[in-house]
Protein backbone atom coordinates (compact mmCIF):
# COMPACT_ATOMS: atom_id res chain seq x y z
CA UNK A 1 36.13 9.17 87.03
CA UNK A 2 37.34 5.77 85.69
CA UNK A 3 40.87 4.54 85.85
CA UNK A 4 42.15 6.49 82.85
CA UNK A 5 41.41 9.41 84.63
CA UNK A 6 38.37 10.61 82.37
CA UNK A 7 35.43 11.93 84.12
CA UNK A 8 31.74 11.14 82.62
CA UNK A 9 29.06 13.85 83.04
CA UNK A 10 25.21 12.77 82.96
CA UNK A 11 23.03 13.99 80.15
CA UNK A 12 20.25 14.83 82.30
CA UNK A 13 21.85 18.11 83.80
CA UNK A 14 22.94 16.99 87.42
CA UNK A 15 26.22 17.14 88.69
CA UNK A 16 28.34 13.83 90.07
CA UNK A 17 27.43 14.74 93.17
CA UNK A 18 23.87 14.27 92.59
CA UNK A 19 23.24 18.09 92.59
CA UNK A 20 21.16 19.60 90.13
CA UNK A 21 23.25 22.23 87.91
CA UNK A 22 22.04 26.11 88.16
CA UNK A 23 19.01 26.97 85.33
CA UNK A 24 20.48 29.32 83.00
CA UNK A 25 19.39 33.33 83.64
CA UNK A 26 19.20 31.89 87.44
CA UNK A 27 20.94 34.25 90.09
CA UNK A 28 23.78 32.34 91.38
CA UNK A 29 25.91 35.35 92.58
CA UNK A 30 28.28 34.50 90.16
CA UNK A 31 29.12 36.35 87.21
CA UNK A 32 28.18 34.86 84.53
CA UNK A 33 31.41 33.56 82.09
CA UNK A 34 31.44 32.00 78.82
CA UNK A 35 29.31 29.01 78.19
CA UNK A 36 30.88 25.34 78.02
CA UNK A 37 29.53 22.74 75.86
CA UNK A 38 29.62 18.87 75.71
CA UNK A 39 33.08 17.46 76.71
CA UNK A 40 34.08 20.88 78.30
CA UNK A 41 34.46 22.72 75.00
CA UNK A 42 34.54 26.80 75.87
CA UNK A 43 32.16 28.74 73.48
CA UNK A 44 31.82 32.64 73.13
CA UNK A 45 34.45 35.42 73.19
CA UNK A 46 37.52 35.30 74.10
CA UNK A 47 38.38 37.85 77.54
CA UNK A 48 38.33 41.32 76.85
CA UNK A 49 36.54 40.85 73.01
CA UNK A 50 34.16 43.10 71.87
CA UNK A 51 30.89 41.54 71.24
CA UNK A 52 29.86 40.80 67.94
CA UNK A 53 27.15 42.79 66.11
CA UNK A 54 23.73 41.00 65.75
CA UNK A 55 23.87 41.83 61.51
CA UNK A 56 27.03 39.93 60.96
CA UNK A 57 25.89 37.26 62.84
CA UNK A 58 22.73 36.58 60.60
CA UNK A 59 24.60 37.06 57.95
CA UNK A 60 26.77 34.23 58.91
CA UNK A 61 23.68 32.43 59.48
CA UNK A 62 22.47 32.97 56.23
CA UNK A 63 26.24 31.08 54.85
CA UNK A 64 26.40 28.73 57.00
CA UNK A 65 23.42 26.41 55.24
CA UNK A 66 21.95 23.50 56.39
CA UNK A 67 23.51 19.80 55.55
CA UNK A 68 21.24 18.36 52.74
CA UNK A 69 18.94 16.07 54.76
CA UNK A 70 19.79 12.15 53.60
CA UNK A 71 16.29 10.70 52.17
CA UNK A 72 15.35 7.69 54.42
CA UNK A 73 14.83 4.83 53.78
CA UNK A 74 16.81 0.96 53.51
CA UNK A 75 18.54 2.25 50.30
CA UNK A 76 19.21 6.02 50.91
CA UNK A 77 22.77 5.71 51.11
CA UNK A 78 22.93 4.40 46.91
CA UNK A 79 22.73 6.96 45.00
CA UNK A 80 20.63 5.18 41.70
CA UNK A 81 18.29 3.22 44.41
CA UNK A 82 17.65 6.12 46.16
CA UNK A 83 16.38 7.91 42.26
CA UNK A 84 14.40 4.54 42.17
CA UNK A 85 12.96 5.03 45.36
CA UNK A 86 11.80 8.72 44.16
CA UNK A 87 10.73 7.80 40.86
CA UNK A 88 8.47 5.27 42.47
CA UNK A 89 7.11 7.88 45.26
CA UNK A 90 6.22 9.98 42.36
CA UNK A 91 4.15 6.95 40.23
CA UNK A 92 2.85 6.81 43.75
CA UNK A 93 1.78 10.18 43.97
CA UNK A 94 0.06 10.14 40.51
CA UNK A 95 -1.72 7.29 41.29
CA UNK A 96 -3.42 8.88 44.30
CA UNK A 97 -4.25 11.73 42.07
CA UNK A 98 -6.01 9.97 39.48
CA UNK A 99 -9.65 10.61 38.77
CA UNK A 100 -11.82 8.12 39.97
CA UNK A 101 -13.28 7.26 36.89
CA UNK A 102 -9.85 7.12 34.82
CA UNK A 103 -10.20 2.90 35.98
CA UNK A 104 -13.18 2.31 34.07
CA UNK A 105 -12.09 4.68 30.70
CA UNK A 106 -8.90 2.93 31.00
CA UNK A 107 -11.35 -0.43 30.83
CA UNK A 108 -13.34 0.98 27.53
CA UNK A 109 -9.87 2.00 25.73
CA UNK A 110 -8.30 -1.25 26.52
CA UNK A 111 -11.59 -3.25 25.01
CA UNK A 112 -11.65 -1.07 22.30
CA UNK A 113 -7.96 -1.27 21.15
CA UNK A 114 -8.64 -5.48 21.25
CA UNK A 115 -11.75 -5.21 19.08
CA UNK A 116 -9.90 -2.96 16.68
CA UNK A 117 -6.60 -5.18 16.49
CA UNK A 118 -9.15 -8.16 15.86
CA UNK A 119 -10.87 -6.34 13.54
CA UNK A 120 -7.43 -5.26 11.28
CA UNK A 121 -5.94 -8.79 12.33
CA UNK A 122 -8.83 -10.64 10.90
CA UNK A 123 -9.23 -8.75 8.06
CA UNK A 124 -12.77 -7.56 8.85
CA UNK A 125 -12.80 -3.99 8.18
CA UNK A 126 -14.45 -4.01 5.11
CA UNK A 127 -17.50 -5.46 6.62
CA UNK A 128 -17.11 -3.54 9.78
CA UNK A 129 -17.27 -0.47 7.30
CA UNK A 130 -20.41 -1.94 5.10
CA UNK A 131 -22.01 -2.68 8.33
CA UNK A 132 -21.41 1.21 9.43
CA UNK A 133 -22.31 2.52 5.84
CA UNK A 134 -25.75 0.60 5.76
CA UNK A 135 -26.87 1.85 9.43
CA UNK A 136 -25.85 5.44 7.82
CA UNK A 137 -28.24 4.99 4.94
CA UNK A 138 -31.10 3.56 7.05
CA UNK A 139 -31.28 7.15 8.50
CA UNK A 140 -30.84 8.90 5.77
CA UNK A 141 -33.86 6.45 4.28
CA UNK A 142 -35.89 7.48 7.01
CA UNK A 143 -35.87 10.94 6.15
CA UNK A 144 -36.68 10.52 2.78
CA UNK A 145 -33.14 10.20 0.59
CA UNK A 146 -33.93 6.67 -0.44
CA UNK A 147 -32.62 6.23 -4.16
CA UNK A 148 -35.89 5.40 -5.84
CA UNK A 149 -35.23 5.78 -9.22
CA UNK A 150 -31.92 5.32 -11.65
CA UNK A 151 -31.30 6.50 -15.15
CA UNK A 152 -28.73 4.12 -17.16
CA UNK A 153 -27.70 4.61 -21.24
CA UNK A 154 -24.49 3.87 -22.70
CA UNK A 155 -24.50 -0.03 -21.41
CA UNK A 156 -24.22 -2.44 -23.88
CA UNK A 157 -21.73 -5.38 -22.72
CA UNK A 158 -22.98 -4.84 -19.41
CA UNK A 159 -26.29 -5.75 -18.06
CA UNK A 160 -27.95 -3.26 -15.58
CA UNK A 161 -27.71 -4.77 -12.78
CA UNK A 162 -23.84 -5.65 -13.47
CA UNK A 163 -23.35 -1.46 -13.98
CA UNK A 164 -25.82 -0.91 -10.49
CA UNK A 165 -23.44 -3.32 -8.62
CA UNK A 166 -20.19 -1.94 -9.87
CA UNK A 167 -21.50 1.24 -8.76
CA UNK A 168 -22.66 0.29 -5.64
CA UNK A 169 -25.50 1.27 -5.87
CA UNK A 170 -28.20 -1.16 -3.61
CA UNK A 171 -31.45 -1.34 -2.37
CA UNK A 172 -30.56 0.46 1.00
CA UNK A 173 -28.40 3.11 -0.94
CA UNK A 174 -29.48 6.75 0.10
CA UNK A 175 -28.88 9.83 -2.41
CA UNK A 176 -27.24 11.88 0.74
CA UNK A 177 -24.40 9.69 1.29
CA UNK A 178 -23.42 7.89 -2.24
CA UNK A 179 -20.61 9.83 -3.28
CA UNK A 180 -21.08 10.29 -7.24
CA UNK A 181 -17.17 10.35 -7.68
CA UNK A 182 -16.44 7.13 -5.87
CA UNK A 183 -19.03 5.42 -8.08
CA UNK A 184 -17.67 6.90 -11.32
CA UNK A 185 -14.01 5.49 -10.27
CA UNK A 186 -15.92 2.50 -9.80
CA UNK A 187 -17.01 1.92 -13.12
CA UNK A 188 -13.60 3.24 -14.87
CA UNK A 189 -12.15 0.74 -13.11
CA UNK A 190 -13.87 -2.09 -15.19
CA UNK A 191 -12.53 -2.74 -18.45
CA UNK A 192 -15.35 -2.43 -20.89
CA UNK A 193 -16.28 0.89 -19.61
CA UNK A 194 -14.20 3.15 -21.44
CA UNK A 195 -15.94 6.40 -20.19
CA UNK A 196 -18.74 7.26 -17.34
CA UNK A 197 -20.93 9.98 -15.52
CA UNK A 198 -22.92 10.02 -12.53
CA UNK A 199 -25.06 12.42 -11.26
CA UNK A 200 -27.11 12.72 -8.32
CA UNK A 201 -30.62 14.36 -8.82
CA UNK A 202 -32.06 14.97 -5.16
CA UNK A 203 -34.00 13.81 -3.71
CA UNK A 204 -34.12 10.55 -4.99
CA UNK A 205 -32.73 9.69 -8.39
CA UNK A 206 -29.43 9.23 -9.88
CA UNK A 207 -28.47 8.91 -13.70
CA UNK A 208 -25.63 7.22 -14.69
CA UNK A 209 -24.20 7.04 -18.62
CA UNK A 210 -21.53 5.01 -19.79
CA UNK A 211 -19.06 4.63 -22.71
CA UNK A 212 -17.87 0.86 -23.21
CA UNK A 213 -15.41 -0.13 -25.09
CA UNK A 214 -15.82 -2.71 -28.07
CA UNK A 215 -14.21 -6.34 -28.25
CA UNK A 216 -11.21 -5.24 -30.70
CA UNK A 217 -9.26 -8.81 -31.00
CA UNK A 218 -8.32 -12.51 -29.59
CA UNK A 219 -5.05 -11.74 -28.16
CA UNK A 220 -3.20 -15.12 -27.44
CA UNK A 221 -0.12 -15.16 -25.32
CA UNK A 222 1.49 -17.69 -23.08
CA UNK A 223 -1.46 -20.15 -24.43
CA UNK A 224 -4.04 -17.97 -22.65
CA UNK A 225 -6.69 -15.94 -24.68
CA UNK A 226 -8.12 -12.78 -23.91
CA UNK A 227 -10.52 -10.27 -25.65
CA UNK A 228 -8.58 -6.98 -26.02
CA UNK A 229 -10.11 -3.53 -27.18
CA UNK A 230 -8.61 -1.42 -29.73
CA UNK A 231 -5.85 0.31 -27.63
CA UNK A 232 -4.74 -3.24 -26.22
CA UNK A 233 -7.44 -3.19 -22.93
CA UNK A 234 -7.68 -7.09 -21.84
CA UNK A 235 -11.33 -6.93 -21.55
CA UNK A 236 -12.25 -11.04 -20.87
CA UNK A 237 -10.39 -14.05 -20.34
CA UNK A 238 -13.42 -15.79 -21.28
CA UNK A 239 -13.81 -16.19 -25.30
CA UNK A 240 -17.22 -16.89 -25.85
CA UNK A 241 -19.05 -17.80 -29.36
CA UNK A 242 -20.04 -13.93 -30.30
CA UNK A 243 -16.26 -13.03 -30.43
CA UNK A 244 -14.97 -16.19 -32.29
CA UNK A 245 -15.25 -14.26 -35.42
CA UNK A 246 -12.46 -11.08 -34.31
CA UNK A 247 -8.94 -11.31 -35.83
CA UNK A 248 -6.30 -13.49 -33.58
CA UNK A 249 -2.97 -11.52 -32.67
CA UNK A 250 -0.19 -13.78 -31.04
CA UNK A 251 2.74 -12.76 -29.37
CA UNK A 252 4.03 -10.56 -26.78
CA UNK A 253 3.03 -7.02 -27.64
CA UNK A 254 0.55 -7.93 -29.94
CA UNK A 255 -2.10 -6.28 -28.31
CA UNK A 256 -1.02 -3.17 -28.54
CA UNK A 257 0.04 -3.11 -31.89
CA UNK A 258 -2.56 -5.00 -33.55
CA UNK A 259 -4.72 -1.63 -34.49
CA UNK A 260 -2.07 -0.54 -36.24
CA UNK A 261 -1.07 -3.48 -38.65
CA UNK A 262 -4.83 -4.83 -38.95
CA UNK A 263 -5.43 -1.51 -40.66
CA UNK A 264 -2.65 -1.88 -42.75
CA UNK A 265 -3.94 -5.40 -43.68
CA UNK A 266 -7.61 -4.38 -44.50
CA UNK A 267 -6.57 -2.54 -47.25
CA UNK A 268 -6.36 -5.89 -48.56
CA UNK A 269 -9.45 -7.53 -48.28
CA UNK A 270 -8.63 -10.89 -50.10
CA UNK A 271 -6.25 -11.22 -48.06
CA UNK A 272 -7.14 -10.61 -44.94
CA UNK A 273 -9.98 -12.83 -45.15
CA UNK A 274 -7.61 -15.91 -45.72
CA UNK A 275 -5.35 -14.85 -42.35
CA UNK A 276 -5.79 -17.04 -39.78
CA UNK A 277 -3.40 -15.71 -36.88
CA UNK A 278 -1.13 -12.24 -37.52
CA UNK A 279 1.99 -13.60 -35.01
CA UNK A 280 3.97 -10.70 -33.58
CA UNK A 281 7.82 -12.39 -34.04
CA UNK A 282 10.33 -10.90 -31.22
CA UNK A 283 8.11 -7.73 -31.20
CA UNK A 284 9.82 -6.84 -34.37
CA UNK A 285 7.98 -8.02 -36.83
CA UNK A 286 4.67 -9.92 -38.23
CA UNK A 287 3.87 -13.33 -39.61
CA UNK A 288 0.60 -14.11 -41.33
CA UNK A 289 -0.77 -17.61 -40.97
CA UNK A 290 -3.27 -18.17 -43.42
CA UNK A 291 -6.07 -20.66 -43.39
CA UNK A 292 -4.72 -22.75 -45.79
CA UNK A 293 -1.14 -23.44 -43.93
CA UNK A 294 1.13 -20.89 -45.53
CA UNK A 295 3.04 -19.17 -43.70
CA UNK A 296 4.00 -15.00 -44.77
CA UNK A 297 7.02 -13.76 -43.57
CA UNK A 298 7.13 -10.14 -44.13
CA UNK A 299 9.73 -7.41 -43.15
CA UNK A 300 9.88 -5.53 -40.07
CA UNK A 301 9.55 -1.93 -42.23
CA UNK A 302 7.87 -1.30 -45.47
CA UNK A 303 5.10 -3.88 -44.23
CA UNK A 304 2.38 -2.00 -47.01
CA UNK A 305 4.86 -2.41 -49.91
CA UNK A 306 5.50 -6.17 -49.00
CA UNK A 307 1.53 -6.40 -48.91
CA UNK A 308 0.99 -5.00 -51.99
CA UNK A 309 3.84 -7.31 -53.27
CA UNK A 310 1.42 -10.28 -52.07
CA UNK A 311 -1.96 -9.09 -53.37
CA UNK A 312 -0.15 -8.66 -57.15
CA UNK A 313 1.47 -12.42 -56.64
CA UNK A 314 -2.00 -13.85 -55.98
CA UNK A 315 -3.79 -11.65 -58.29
CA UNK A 316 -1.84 -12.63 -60.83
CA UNK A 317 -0.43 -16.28 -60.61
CA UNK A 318 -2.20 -17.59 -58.03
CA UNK A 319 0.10 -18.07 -55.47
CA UNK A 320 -1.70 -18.54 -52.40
CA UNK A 321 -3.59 -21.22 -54.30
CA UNK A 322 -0.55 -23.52 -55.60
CA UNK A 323 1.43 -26.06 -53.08
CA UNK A 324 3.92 -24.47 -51.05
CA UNK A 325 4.46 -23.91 -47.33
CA UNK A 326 5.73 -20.72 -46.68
CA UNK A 327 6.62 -17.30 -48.76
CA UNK A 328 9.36 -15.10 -47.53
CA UNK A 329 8.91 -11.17 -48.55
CA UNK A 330 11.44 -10.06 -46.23
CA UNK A 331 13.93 -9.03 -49.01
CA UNK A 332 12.69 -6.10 -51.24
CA UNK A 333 14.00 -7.58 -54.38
CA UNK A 334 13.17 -11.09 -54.39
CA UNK A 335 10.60 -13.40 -53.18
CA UNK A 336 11.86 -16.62 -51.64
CA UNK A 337 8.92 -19.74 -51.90
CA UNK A 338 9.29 -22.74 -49.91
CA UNK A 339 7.35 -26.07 -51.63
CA UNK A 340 5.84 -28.26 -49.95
CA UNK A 341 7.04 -32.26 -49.54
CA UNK A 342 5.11 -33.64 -51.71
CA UNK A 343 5.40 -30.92 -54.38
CA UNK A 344 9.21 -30.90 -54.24
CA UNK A 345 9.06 -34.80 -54.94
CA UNK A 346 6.62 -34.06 -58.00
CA UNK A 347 9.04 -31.36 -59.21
CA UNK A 348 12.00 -33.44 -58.94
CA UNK A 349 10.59 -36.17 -60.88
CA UNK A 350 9.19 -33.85 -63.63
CA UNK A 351 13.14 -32.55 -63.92
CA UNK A 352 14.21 -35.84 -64.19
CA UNK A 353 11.69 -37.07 -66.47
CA UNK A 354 12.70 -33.79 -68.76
CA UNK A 355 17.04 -34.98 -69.08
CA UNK A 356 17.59 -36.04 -72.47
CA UNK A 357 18.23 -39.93 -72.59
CA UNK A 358 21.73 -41.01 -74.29
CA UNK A 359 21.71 -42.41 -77.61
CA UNK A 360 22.47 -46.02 -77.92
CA UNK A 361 25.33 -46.06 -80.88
CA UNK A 362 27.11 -43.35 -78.92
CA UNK A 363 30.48 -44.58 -77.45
């Protein structure tokens, strides 16, 4: 007992007096009362209570559930460290699970993705791809698929080996794996071949036959000139001598609608053959430059009657042959001529020359 008057029991069941407490169940002569805890606290039925029945007390067992153990550890007292702190045991847990060889696929997947990302970075795939393709055909070539022999008509613009390699179709090409559709795309896809068929005859040939399209026109526009096809196809930028001969369209939109009016104008051969350029004004209307420097204006509608108008003039009086710069048929009921400088001098010296002179008595 200390000085407040409190008296301190030992945990190790002896009594102050350094006498060991009774065992429980041992035979002390005493009856045995209700059972006292730490600090003297009385536990069990009151006096005279009936004792309680062994079903309601598991039941109340079964209530009363255990506290919800706290996790341990430096942190368990947070609440979003001690999710942390799970989420980590579980990474933890997978880890140990993984297969051992799951180190070295990771390894291969990771090399992989960088060879692929340097491949598409680089711009290397179509190589990578030709590279693939050609290994392919070496093994069909083994086996006997080798293209040995190919059919070509229809090509006359294009040399043969210029159709083969739009096709591409090669010396290490097998029949299994050239796809016939891919190669007719191919050649569609160049200008001067209108039209095209390929067929595959195993097991080794392949005949291929081609439409082209002709050179039409010299189609000028921003000062660039291209050889254009009948429907307006640029086929070449390159004008070489064998096309210097073709009619020249200038203007925006020319190109398609030169088939049209060069029809018109070839039912007019004396004219046409003096035309140097058909200009496409506004893409409204044409002008005619002809060789000689004179320039036609014509309308933007009734083009054939202002043609026919034309032919009659030269047929006639020679227009085309006198000295003027330009003739304007843009008005149905008149045509407007424009003289040149040197003729409008002439003229206005022959009108003077023609006044009457004044007679000298006159006052």
């Amino acid at each position: 007992m200390d000085g407040g008057g409190r008296v301190f029991e030992p945990l190790t069941g002896r009594t102050p007096g350094g006498s060991p407490r009774p065992r429980a169940g041992a035979d002390t002569g005493a009856k045995p009362g209700p059972k006292t805890g730490l600090f003297g606290f009385r536990f069990g039925a009151k006096a005279g209570a009936k004792p309680r029945d062994k079903s309601s007390m598991n039941k109340a067992a079964r209530r009363r559930r255990p506290a919800a153990r706290r996790p341990e550890g430096r942190f368990a007292s947070f609440g979003p460290l001690a999710a942390i702190e799970r989420r980590i045991d579980q990474i933890v847990a997978l880890a140990e699970r993984w297969p051992r060889w799951g180190g070295a696929a990771a390894t291969v997947a990771i090399i992989l993705s960088s060879i692929g990302f340097g491949i598409v970075r680089g711009d290397h795939a179509p190589v990578v791809l030709g590279a693939l393709a050609d290994v392919r055909d070496m093994a069909a070539n083994a086996v006997g698929f080798r293209i040995t022999g190919v059919a070509l008509t229809g090509h006359k613009h294009l040399s043969r080996d210029e159709v083969l390699a739009i096709a591409g179709i090669t010396g290490r090409s097998s029949l299994l794996f050239l796809d016939a559709a891919d190669a007719r795309a191919r050649l569609r896809a160049n200008p001067w071949v209108a039209e095209a068929t390929v067929q595959k005859l195993y097991p080794d040939r392949v005949a291929i036959d081609i439409t082209e399209r002709a050179a039409f026109a010299l189609w000028q526009k921003d000062g660039q000139v291209h050889v254009i096809a009948a429907d307006g196809t640029v086929l070449d930028a390159y004008v070489s001598r064998g096309v210097m001969a073709l009619p020249f369209v200038v203007g925006t939109g020319a190109d398609t609608r030169a088939r049209a009016f060069l029809a018109t104008l070839d039912r007019h051969p004396g004219l046409r053959d003096q035309v140097a350029a058909a200009v496409l004004v506004a893409e409204r209307r044409w002008n005619l430059k002809l060789k000689n420097g004179i320039d036609v204006r014509l309308p933007e509608t009734e083009v054939p009657r202002a043609l026919d108008q034309l032919a009659a003039l030269e047929q006639d009086k020679k227009l085309l042959s006198r000295d003027i710069v330009m003739i304007d048929l843009r008005l149905p009921d008149r045509v407007t001529v424009r003289l040149s400088d040197g003729a409008f001098q002439a003229r206005e010296e022959a009108q003077k020359a023609k006044k009457p002179k004044p007679k000298g008595g006159a006052a």
